[in-house]
Protein backbone atom coordinates (compact mmCIF):
# COMPACT_ATOMS: atom_id res chain seq x y z
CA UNK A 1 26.32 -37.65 -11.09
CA UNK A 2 23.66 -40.23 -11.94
CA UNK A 3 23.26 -43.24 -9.50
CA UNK A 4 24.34 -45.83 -12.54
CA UNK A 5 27.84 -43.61 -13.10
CA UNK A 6 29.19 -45.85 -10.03
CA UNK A 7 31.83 -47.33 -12.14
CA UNK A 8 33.53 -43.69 -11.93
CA UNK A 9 33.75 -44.46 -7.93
CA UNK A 10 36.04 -46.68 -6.52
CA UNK A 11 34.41 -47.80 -3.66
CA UNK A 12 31.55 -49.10 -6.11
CA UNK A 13 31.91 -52.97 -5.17
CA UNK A 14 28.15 -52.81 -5.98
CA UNK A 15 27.63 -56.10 -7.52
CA UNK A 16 26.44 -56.62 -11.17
CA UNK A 17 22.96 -57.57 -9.76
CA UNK A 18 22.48 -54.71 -7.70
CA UNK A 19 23.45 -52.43 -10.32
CA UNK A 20 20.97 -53.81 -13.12
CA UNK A 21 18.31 -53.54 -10.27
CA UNK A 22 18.96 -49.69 -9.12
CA UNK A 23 18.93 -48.81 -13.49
CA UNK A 24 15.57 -51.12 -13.75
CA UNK A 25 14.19 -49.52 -10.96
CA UNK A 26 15.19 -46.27 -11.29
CA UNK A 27 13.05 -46.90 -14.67
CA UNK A 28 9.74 -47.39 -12.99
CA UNK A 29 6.82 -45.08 -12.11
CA UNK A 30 6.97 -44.60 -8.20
CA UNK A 31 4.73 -45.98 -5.92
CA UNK A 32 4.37 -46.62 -2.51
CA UNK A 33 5.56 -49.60 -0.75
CA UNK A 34 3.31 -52.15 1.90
CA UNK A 35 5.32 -52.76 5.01
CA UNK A 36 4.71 -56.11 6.98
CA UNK A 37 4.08 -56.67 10.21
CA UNK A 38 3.29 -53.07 11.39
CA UNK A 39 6.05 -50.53 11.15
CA UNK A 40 8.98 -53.17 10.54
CA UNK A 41 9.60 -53.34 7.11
CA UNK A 42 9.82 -56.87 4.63
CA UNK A 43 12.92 -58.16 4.78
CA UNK A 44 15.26 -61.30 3.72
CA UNK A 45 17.30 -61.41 7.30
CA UNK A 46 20.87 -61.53 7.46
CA UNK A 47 22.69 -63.84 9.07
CA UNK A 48 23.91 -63.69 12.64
CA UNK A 49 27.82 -63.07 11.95
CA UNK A 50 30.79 -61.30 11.59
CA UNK A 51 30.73 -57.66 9.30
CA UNK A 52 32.14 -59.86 5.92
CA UNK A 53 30.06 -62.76 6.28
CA UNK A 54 26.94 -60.40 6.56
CA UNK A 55 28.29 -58.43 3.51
CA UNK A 56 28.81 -61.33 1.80
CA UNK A 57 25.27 -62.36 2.43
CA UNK A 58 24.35 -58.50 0.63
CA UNK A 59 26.84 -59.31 -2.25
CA UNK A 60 24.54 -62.72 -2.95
CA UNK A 61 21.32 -61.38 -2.08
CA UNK A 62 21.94 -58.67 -5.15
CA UNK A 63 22.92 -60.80 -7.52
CA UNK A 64 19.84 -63.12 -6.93
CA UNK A 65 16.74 -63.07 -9.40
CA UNK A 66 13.06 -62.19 -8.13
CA UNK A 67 10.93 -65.10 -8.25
CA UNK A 68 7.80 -62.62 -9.80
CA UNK A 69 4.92 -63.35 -12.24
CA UNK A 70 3.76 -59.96 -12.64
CA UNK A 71 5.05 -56.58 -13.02
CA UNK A 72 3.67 -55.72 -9.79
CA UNK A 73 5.84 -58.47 -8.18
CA UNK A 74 8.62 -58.29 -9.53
CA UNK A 75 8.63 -54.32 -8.02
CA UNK A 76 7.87 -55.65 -4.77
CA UNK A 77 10.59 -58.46 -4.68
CA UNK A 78 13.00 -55.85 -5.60
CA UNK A 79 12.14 -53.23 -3.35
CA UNK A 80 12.06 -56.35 -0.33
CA UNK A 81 15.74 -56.68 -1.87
CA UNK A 82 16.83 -52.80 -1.05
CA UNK A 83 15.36 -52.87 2.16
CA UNK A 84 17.06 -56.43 3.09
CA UNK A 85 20.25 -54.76 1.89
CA UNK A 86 19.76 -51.22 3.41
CA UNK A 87 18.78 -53.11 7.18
CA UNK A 88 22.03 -56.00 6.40
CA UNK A 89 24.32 -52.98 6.25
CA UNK A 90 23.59 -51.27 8.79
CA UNK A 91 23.85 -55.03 10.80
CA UNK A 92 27.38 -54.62 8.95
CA UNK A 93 28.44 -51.82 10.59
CA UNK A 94 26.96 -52.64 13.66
CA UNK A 95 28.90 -56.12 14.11
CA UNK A 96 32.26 -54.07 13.99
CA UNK A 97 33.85 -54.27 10.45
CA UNK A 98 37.73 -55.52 10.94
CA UNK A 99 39.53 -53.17 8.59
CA UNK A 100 38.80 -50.03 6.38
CA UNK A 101 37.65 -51.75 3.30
CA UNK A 102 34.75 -53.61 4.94
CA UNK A 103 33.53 -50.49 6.63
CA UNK A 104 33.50 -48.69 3.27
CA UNK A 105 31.49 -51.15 1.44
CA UNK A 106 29.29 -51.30 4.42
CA UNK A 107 28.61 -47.45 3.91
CA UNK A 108 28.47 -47.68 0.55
CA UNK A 109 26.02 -50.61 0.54
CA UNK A 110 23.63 -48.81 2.65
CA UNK A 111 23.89 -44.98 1.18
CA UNK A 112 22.99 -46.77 -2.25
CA UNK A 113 20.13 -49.08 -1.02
CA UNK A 114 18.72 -46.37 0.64
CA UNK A 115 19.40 -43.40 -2.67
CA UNK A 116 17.29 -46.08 -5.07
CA UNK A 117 14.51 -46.32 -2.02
CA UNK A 118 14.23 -42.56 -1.37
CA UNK A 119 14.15 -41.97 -5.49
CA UNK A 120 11.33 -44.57 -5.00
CA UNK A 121 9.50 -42.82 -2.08
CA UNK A 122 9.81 -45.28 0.08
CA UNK A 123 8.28 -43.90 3.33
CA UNK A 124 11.06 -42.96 5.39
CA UNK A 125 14.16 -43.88 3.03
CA UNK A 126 14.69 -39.91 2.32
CA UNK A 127 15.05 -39.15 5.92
CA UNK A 128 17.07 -42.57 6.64
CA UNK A 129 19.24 -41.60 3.95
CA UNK A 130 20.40 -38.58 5.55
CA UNK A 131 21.02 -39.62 8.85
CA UNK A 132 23.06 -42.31 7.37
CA UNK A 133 25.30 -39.44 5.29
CA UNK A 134 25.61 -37.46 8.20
CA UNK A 135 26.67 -40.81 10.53
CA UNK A 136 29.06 -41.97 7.50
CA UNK A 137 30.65 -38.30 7.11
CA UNK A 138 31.46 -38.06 11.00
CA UNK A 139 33.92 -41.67 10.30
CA UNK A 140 37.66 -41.39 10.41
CA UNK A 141 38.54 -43.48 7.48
CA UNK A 142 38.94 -41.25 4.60
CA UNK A 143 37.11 -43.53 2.15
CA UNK A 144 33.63 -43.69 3.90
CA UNK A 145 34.60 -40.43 4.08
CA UNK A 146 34.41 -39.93 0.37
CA UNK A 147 31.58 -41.96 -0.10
CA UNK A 148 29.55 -40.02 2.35
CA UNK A 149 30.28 -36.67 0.02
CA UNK A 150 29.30 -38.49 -2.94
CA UNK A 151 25.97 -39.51 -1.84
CA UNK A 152 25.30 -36.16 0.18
CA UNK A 153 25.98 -34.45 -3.59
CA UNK A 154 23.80 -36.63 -5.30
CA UNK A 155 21.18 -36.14 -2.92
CA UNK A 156 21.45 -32.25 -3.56
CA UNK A 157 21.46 -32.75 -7.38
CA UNK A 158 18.25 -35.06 -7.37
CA UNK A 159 16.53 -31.79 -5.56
CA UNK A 160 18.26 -29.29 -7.12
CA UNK A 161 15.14 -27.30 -8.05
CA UNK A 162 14.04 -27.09 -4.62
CA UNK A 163 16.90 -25.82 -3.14
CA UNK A 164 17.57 -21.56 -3.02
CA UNK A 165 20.75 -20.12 -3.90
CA UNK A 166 21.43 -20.28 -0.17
CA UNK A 167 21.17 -23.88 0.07
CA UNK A 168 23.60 -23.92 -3.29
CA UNK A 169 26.14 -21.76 -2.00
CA UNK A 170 25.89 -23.59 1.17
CA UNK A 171 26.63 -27.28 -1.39
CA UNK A 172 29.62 -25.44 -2.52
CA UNK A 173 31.02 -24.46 0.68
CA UNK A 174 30.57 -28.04 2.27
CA UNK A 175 32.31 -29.59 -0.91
CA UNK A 176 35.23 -26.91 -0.43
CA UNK A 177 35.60 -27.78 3.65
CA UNK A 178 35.76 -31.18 3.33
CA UNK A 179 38.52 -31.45 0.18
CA UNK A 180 40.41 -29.29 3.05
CA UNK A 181 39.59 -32.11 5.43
CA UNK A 182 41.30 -35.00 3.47
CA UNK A 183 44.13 -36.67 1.78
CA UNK A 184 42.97 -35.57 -2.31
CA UNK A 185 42.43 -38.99 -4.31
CA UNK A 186 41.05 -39.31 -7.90
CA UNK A 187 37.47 -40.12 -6.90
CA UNK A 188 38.17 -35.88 -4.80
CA UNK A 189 39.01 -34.99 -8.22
CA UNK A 190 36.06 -37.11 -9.97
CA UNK A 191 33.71 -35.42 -7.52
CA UNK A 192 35.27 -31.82 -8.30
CA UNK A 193 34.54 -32.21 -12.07
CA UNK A 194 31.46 -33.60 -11.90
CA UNK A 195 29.89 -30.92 -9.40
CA UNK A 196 31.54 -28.49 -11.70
CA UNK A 197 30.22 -29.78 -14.73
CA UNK A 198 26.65 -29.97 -13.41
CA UNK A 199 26.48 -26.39 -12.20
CA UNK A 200 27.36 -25.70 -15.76
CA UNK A 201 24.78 -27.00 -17.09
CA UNK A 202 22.35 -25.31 -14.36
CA UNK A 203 23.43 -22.34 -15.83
CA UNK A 204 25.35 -21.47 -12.27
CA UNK A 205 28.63 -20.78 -13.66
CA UNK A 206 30.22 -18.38 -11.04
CA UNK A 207 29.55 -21.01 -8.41
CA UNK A 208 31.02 -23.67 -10.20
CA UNK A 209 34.05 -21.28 -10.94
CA UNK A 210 34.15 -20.81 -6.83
CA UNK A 211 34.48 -24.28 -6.42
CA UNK A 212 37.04 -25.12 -8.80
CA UNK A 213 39.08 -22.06 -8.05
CA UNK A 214 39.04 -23.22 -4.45
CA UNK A 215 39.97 -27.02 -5.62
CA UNK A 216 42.52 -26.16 -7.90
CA UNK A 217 45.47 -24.96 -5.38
CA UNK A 218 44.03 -28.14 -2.90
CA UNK A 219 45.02 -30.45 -6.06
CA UNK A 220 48.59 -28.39 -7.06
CA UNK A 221 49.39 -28.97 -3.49
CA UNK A 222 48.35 -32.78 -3.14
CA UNK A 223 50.69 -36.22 -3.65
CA UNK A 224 47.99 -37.83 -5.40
CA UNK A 225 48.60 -39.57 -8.39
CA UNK A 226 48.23 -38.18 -11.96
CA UNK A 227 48.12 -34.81 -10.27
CA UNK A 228 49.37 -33.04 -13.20
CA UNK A 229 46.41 -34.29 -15.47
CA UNK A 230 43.26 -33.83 -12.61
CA UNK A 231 45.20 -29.88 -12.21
CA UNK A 232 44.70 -29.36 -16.09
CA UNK A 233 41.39 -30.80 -16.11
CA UNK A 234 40.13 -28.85 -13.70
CA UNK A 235 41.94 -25.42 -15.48
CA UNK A 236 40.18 -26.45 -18.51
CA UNK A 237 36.79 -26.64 -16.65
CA UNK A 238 37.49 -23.30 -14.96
CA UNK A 239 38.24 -21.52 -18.47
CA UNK A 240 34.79 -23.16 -19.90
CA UNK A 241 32.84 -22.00 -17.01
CA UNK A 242 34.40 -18.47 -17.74
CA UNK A 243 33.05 -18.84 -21.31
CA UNK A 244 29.87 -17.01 -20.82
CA UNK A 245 29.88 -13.50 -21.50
CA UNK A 246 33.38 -13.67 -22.24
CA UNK A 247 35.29 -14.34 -25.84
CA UNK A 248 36.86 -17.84 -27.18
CA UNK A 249 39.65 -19.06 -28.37
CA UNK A 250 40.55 -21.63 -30.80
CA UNK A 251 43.25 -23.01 -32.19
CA UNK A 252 44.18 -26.11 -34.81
CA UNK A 253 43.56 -27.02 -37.98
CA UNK A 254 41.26 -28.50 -40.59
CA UNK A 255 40.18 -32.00 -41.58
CA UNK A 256 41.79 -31.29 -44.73
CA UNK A 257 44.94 -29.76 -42.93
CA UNK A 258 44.57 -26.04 -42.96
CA UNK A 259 44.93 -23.76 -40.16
CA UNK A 260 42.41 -22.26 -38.81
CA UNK A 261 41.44 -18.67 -39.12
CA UNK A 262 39.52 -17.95 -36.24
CA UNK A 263 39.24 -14.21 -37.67
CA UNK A 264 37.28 -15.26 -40.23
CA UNK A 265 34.71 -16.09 -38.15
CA UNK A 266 34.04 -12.46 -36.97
CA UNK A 267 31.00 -11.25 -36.86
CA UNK A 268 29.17 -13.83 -37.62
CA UNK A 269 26.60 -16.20 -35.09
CA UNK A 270 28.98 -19.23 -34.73
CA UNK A 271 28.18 -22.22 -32.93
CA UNK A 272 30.81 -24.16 -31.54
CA UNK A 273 30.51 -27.64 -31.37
CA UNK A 274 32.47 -30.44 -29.82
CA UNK A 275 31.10 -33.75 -31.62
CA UNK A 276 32.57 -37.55 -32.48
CA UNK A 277 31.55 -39.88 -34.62
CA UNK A 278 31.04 -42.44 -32.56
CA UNK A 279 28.30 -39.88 -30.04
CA UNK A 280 25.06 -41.03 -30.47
CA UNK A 281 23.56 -37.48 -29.15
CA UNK A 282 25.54 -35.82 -31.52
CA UNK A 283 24.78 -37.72 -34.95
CA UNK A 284 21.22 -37.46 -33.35
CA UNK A 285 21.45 -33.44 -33.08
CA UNK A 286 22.88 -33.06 -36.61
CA UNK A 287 20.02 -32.94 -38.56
CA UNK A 288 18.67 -30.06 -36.13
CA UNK A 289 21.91 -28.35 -36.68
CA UNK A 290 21.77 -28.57 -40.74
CA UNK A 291 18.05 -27.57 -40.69
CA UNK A 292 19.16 -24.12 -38.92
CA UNK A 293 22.21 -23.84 -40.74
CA UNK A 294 19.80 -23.86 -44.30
CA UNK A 295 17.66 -21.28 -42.25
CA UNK A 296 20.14 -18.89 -41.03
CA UNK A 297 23.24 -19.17 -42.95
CA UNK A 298 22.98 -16.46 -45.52
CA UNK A 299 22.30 -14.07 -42.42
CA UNK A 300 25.12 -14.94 -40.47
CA UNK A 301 25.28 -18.31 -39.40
CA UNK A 302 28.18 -20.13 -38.95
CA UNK A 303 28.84 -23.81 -37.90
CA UNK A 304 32.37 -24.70 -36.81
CA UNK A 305 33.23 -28.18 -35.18
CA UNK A 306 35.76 -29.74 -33.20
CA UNK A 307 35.83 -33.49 -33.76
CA UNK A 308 37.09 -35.85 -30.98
CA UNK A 309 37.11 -38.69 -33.10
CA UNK A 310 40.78 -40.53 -33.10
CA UNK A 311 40.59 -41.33 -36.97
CA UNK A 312 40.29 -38.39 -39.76
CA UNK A 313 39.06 -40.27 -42.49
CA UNK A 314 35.89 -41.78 -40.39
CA UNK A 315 35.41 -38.28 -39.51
CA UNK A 316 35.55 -37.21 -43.21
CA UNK A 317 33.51 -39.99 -44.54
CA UNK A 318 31.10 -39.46 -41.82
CA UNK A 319 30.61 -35.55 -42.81
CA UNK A 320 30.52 -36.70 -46.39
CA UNK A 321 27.75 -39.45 -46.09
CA UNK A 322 25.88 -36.40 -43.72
CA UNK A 323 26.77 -34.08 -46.47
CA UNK A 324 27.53 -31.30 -43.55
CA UNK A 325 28.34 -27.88 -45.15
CA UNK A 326 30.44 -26.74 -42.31
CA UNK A 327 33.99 -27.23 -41.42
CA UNK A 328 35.30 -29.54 -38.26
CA UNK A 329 38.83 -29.15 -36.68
CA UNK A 330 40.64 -32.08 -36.17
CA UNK A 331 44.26 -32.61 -34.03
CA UNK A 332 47.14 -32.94 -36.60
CA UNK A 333 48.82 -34.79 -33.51
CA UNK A 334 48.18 -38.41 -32.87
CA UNK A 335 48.87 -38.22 -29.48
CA UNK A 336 46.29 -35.27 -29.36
CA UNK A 337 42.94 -37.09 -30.05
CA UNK A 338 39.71 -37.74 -28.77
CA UNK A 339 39.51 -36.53 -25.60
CA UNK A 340 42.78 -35.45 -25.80
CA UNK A 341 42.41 -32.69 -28.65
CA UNK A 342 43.87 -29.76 -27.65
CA UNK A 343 40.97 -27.42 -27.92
CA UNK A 344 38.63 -29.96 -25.69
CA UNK A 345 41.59 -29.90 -23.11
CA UNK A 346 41.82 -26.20 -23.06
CA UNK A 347 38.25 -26.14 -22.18
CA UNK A 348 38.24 -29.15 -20.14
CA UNK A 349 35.43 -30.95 -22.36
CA UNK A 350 34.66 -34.32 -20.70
CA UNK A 351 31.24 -34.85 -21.84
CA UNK A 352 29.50 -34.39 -25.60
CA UNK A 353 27.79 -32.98 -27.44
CA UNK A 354 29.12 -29.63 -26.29
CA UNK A 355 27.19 -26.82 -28.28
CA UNK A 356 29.06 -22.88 -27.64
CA UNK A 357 26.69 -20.21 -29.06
CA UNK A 358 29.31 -17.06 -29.81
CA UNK A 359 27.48 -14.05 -30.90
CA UNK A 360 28.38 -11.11 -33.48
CA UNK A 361 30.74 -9.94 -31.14
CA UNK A 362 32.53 -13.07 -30.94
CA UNK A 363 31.09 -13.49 -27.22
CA UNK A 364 29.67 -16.51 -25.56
CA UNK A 365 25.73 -16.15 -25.30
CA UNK A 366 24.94 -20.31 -24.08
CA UNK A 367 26.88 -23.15 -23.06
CA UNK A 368 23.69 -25.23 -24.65
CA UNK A 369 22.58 -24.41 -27.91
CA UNK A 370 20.60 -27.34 -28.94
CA UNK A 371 17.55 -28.68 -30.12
CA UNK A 372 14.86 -26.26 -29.52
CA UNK A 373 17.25 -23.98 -27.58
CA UNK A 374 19.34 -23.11 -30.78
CA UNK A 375 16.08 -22.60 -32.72
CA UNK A 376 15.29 -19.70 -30.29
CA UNK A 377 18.63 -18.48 -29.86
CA UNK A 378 19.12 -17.48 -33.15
CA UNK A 379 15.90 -16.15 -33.51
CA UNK A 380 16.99 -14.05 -30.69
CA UNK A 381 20.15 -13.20 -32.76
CA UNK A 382 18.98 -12.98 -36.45
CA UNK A 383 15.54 -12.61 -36.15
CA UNK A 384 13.48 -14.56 -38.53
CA UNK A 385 15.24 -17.10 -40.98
CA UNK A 386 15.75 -16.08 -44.30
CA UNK A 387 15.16 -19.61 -45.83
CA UNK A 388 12.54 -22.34 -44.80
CA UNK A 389 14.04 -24.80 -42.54
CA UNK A 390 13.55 -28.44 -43.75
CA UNK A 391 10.11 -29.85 -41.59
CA UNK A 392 11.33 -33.75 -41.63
CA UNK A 393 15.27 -33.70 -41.02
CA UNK A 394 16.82 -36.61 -42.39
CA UNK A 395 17.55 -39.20 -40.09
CA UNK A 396 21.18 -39.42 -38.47
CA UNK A 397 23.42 -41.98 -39.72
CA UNK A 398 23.91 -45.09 -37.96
């Protein structure tokens, strides 16, 4: 989860203004910030007042342009603008919020201000930032609740590398304990799938399995809304994460209407992939695909895609104009498209392009066969290429 994905949060009241500042900032080279006056930081001060009026003065202050000249000050005004906000909230919380809602925005307010400092290396923020988790997690109200977990994850992602298996299992375990701890909501279920996606792409598939086979009875068992849907989700997610090692199943039928013969596909390299139209990463990934499909076709290679596009004939004028050789699958339902195609729910696909590298046996060998990676995969598998891959692929249509 990526600090601009706060519109997938419901407790992100962040205003407009504070959003465009933590994407423009998160932008910029790092560099350490001058404090004023000794060891107090640089700060716009909030009013004396009550917990709204104080987060009403945050809500302005964010949406407020830098007066800057330079590149240089325009950094500095905005990181005076985090710290105002991260100091404001914590007055916020401090002056006694009067109901449930104002308490969770003034968590949320200062977990945020604080995540864009610490990315920053602001001296201190990184350390502040994790007192203020741990104070936020300890609240009753279920919401601050939830927002504490989200920023403790994020944390953990952003230093992912430096944590040992230990400290992952020991992620896991504290996500598991605390959807025990609470009433399940969508943004439990949001957090679920995206922990679960990201261990996926780390490559740590069994302990994304262990999480979502520990969610999965917490959401059967919950009254939250669109339980059914979060509950196949998260089975889909489970069966993708299973993929590795293991065989996969398809299921559908052509652009062109016929069924697919999944047999056909036997012992052949096949790479799966889940594409639309409309993806800019996957139009740009195309011409890499094309370029080994020319290399390594007559030995074995096979391309086979699953379009999530909701109208067939884009689709089919699209692989026209591209000229691809391969075949995609496409949902004969209407009701069944996009996101909604029955193969990406099976597999609980919420994010493309998904590239599935099957080997001769038919078995999953990577969950990310792309760019440079499916280059040396099927080196791997076919050993040289037979035919000359093109050096300049053709550029992607628009």
């Amino acid at each position: 989860m990526s600090l601009a994905d706060v519109s997938c949060f419901r407790f992100a009241r962040l205003s407009c203004g504070l959003l465009a500042l933590a994407v423009a900032l998160s932008a910029l080279a790092p560099a350490r910030a001058q404090r004023e006056g000794g060891d107090q930081p640089d700060v716009f001060p909030a009013p004396a007042g009550t917990s709204a009026e104080i987060i009403g003065f945050i809500e302005k202050l964010a949406e407020e342009e830098p007066e800057a000249e330079s590149e240089e000050e325009m950094i500095a005004a905005q990181r005076k603008v985090l710290r105002s906000i991260a100091v404001a909230a914590r007055q916020a919380l401090e002056a006694k919020p009067e109901n449930e809602d104002e308490e969770t925005q003034a968590h949320y307010y200062r977990l945020q201000s604080l995540a864009l400092l610490a990315q920053l290396e602001e001296p201190g923020a990184a350390e502040a930032l994790d007192k203020a988790v741990t104070a936020a997690s300890r609240s009753k109200v279920p919401s601050v609740k939830a927002v504490a977990m989200k920023f403790f994850v994020e944390s953990k992602f952003a230093s992912w590398d430096q944590l040992t298996p230990d400290d992952r299992g020991d992620l896991v375990a504290k996500i598991i304990a605390y959807l025990k701890s609470v009433e399940l909501d969508r943004n439990d279920a949001q957090t679920v799938m995206s922990v679960a996606d990201f261990l996926g792409m780390q490559g740590e598939y069994e302990l994304g399995a262990k999480l979502v086979d520990a969610a999965l009875p917490l959401f059967e068992k919950s009254d939250m809304s669109r339980r059914e849907a979060v509950v196949e989700t998260l089975a889909g997610i489970g069966r993708r994460l299973a993929l590795p090692g293991s065989k996969m199943e398809l299921d559908g039928s052509y652009l062109n209407g016929d069924k697919l013969d999944w047999s056909a596909y036997e012992g052949k390299v096949v790479l799966v992939d889940f594409w639309a139209t409309w993806c800019g990463p996957c139009r740009a990934e195309l011409p890499n695909v094309k370029n080994m499909y020319q290399a390594y076709h007559d030995q074995g290679f096979e391309v086979l895609g699953i379009s999530l596009d909701d109208d067939p004939a884009q689709a089919a004028s699209f692989i026209e104009q591209m000229e691809l050789p391969w075949r995609s699958l496409f949902s004969t339902d209407e009701n069944a498209r996009g996101w909604e195609d029955p193969n990406a729910v099976k597999y609980g696909v919420n994010g493309i392009p998904l590239a599935i590298l099957l080997d001769r046996d038919g078995k999953v060998i990577s969950m990310t066969a792309r760019g440079p990676n499916l280059k040396k995969l099927l080196y791997e598998q076919l050993g040289p290429p037979g035919k000359q891959a093109e050096e300049k692929p053709q550029k992607p249509a628009e």
